[in-house]
C-alpha atoms as a PDB file:
ATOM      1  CA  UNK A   1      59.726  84.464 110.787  1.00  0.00           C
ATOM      2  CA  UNK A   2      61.427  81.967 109.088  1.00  0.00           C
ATOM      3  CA  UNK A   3      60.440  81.997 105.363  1.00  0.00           C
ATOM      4  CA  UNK A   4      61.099  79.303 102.495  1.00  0.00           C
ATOM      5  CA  UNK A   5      62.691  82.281 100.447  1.00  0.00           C
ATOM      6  CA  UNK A   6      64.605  85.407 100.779  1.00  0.00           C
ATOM      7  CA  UNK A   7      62.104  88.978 100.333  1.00  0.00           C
ATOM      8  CA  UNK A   8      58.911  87.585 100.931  1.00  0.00           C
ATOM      9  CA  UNK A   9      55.836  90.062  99.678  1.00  0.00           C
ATOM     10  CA  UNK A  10      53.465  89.983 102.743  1.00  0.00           C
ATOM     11  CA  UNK A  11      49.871  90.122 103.864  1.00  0.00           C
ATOM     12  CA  UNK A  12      48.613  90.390 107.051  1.00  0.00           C
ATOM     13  CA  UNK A  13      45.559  88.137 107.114  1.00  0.00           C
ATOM     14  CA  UNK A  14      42.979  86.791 110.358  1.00  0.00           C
ATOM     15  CA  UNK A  15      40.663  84.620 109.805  1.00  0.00           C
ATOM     16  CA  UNK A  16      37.203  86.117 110.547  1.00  0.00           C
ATOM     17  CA  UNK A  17      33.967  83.771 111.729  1.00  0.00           C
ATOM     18  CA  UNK A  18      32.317  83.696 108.069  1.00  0.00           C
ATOM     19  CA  UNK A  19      36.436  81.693 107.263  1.00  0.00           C
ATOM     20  CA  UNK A  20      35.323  78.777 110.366  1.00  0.00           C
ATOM     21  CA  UNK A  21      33.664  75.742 109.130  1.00  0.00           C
ATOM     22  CA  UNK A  22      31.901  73.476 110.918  1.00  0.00           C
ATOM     23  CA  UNK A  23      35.095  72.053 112.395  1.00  0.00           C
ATOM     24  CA  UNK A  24      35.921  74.834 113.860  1.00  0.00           C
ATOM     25  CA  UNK A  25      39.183  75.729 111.713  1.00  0.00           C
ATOM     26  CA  UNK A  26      39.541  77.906 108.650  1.00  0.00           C
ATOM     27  CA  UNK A  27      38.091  76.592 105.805  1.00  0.00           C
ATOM     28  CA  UNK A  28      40.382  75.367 103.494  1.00  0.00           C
ATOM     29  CA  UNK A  29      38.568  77.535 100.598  1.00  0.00           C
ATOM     30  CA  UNK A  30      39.383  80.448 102.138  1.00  0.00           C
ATOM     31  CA  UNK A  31      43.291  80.041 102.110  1.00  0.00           C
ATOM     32  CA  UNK A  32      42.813  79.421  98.645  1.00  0.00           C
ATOM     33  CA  UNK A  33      41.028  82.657  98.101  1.00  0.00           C
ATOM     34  CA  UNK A  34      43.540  84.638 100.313  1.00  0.00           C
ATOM     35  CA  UNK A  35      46.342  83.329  97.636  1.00  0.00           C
ATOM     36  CA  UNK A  36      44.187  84.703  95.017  1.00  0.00           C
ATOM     37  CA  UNK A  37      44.376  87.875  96.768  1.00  0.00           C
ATOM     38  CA  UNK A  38      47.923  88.039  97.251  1.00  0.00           C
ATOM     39  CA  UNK A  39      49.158  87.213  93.836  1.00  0.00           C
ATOM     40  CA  UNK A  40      46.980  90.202  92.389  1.00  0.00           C
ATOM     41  CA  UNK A  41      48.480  92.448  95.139  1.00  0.00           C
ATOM     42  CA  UNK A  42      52.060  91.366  94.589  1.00  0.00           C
ATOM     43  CA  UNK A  43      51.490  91.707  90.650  1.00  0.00           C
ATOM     44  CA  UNK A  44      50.031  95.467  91.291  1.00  0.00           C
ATOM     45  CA  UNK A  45      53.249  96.031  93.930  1.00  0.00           C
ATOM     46  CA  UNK A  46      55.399  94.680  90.768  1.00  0.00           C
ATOM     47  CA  UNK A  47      53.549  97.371  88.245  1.00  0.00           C
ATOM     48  CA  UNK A  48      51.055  95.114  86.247  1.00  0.00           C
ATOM     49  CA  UNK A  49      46.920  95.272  87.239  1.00  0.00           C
ATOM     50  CA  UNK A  50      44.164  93.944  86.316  1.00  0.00           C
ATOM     51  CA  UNK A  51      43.467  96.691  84.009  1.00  0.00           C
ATOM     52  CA  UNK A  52      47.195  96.196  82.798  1.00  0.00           C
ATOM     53  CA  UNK A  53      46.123  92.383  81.977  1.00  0.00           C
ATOM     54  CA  UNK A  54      42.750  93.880  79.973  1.00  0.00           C
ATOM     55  CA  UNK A  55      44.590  96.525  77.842  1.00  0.00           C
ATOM     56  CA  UNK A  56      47.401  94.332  76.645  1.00  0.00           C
ATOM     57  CA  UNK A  57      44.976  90.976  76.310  1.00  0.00           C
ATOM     58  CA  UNK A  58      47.517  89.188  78.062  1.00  0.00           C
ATOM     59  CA  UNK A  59      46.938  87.271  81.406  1.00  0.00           C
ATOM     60  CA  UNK A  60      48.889  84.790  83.849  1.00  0.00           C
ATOM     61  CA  UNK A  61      46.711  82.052  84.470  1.00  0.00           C
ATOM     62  CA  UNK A  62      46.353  79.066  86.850  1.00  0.00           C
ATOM     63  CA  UNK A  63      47.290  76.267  85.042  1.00  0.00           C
ATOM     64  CA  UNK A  64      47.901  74.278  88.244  1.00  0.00           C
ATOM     65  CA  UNK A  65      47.702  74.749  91.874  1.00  0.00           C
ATOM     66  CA  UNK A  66      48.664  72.640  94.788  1.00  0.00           C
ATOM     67  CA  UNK A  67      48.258  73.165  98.543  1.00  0.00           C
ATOM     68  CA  UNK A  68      49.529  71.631 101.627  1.00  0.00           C
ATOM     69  CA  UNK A  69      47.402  71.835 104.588  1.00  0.00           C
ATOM     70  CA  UNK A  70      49.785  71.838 107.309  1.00  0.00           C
ATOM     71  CA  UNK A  71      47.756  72.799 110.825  1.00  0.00           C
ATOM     72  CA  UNK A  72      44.492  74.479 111.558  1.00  0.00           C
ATOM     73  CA  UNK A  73      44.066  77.972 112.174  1.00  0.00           C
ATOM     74  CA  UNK A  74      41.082  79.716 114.154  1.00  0.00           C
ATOM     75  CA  UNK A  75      39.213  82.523 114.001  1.00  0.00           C
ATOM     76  CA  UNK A  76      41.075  85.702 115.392  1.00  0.00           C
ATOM     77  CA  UNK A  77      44.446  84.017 114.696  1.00  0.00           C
ATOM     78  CA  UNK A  78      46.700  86.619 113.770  1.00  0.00           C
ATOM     79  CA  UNK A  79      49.017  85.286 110.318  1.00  0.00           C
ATOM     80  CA  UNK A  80      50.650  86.224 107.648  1.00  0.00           C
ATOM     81  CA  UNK A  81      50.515  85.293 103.978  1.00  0.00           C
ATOM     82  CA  UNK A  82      53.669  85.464 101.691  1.00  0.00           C
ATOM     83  CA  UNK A  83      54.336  85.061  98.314  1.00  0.00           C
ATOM     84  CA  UNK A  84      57.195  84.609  95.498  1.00  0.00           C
ATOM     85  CA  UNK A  85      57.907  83.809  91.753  1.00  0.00           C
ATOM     86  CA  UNK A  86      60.038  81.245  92.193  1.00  0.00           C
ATOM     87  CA  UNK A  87      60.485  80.313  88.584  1.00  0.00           C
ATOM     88  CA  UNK A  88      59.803  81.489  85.007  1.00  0.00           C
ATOM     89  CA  UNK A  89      60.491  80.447  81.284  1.00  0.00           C
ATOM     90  CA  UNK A  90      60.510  84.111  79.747  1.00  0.00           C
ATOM     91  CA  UNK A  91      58.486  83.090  77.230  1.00  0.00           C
ATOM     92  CA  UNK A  92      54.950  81.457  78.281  1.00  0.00           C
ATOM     93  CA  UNK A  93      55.387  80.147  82.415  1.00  0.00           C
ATOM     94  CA  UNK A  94      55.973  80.897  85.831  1.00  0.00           C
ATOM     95  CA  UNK A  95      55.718  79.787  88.998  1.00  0.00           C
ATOM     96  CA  UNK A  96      54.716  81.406  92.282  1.00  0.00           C
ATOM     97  CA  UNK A  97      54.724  80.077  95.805  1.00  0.00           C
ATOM     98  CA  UNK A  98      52.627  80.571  98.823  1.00  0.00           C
ATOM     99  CA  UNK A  99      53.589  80.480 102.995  1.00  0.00           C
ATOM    100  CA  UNK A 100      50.899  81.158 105.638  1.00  0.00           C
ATOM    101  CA  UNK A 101      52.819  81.565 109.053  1.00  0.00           C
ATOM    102  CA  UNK A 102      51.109  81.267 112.030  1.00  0.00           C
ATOM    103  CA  UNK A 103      52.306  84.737 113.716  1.00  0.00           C
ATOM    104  CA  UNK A 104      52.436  83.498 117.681  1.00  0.00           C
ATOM    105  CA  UNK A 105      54.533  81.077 117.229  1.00  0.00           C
ATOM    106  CA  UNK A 106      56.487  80.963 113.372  1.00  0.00           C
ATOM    107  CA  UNK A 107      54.431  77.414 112.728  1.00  0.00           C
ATOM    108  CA  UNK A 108      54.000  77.264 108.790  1.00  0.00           C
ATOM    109  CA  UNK A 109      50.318  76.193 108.427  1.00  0.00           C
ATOM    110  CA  UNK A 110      50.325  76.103 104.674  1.00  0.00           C
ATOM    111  CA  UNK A 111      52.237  75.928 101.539  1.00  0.00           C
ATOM    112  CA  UNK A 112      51.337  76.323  98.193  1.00  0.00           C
ATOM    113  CA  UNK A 113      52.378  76.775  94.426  1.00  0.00           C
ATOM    114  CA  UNK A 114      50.811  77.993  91.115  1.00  0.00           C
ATOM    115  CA  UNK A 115      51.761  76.417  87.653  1.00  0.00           C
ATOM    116  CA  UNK A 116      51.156  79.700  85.554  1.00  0.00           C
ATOM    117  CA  UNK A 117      50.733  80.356  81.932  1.00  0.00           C
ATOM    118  CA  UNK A 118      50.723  83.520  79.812  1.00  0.00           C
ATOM    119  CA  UNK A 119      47.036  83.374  77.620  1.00  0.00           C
ATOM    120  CA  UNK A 120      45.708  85.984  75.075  1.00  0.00           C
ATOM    121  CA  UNK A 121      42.504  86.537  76.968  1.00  0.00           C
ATOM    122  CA  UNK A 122      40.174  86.903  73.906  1.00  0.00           C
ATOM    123  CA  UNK A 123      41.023  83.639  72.765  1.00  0.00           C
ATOM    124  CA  UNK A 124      41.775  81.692  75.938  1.00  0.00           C
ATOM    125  CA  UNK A 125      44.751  80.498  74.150  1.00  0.00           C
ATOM    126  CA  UNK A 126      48.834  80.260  75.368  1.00  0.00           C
ATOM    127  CA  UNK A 127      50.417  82.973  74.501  1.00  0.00           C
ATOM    128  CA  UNK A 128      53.869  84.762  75.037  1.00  0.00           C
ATOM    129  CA  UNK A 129      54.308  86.968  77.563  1.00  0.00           C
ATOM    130  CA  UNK A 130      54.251  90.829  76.168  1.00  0.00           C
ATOM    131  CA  UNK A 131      57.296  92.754  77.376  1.00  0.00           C
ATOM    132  CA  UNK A 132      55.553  94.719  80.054  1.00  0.00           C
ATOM    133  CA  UNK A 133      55.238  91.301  81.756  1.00  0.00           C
ATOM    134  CA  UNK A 134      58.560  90.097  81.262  1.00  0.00           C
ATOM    135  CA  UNK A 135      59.700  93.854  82.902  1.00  0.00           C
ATOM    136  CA  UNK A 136      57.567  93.867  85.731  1.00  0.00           C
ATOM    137  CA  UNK A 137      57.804  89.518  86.852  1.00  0.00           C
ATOM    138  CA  UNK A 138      61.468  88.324  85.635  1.00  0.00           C
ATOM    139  CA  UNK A 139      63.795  90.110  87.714  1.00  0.00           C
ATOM    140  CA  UNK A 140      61.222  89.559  91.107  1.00  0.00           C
ATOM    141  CA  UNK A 141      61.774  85.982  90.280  1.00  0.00           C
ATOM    142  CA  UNK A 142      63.733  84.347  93.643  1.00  0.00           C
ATOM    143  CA  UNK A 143      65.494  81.231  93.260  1.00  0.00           C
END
């Protein structure tokens, strides 16, 4: 597969007929859910869960997101989702990419990017990252 950048993390993903909407494609929600899912597995494959996030009071959060619809996929379509940090400040941002390859043929169906900012959970506020996130994100960071 050709890939926008070099060591993609992967997912294997198909849509399923609860993802079809009534034009008979894959609901745009549910690529945006499937991103969701991939970030949190390529921050656990990278060291730092959910429970990680909790104990330090430190999240990455969406601060933007942007997605390009490409082409429709259909239900049993076999893809895969990948996903990078393309980008990060060291102190409070990164940025993290999304490709959804259509598996048959190599088409890219969808592209998308995250704007991400460190917060201290408790108070919803910008924060800087704690070292355990500057370990685990800055040197998976692709350019």
């Amino acid at each position: 597969m050709h890939w926008d950048y070099a060591t993609p993390f992967t997912l294997p993903r198909v849509p399923e007929a609860a993802d079809i909407d009534g034009l008979n494609h894959t609901n745009n929600a549910v690529y945006v859910r499937w991103c969701e899912q991939i970030g949190w597995a390529h921050s656990e494959a990278l060291g730092l869960s959910l429970e990680d996030y909790r104990r330090l009071d430190r999240a990455m959060a969406i601060r933007r997101g942007e997605y390009d619809y490409i082409l429709p996929t259909v239900e049993g379509e076999a893809l895969t989702l990948a996903t990078w940090l393309v980008g990060g400040d060291g102190k409070l941002a990164m940025e993290r990419r999304f490709q959804l390859v259509r598996n048959s043929d190599g088409a890219t169906v969808l592209r998308g990017r995250w704007d991400l900012v460190c917060i201290d959970i408790a108070a919803g506020k910008p924060r800087r990252m704690p070292p355990e996130f500057l370990e685990a994100y800055m040197p998976a960071i692709v350019g």
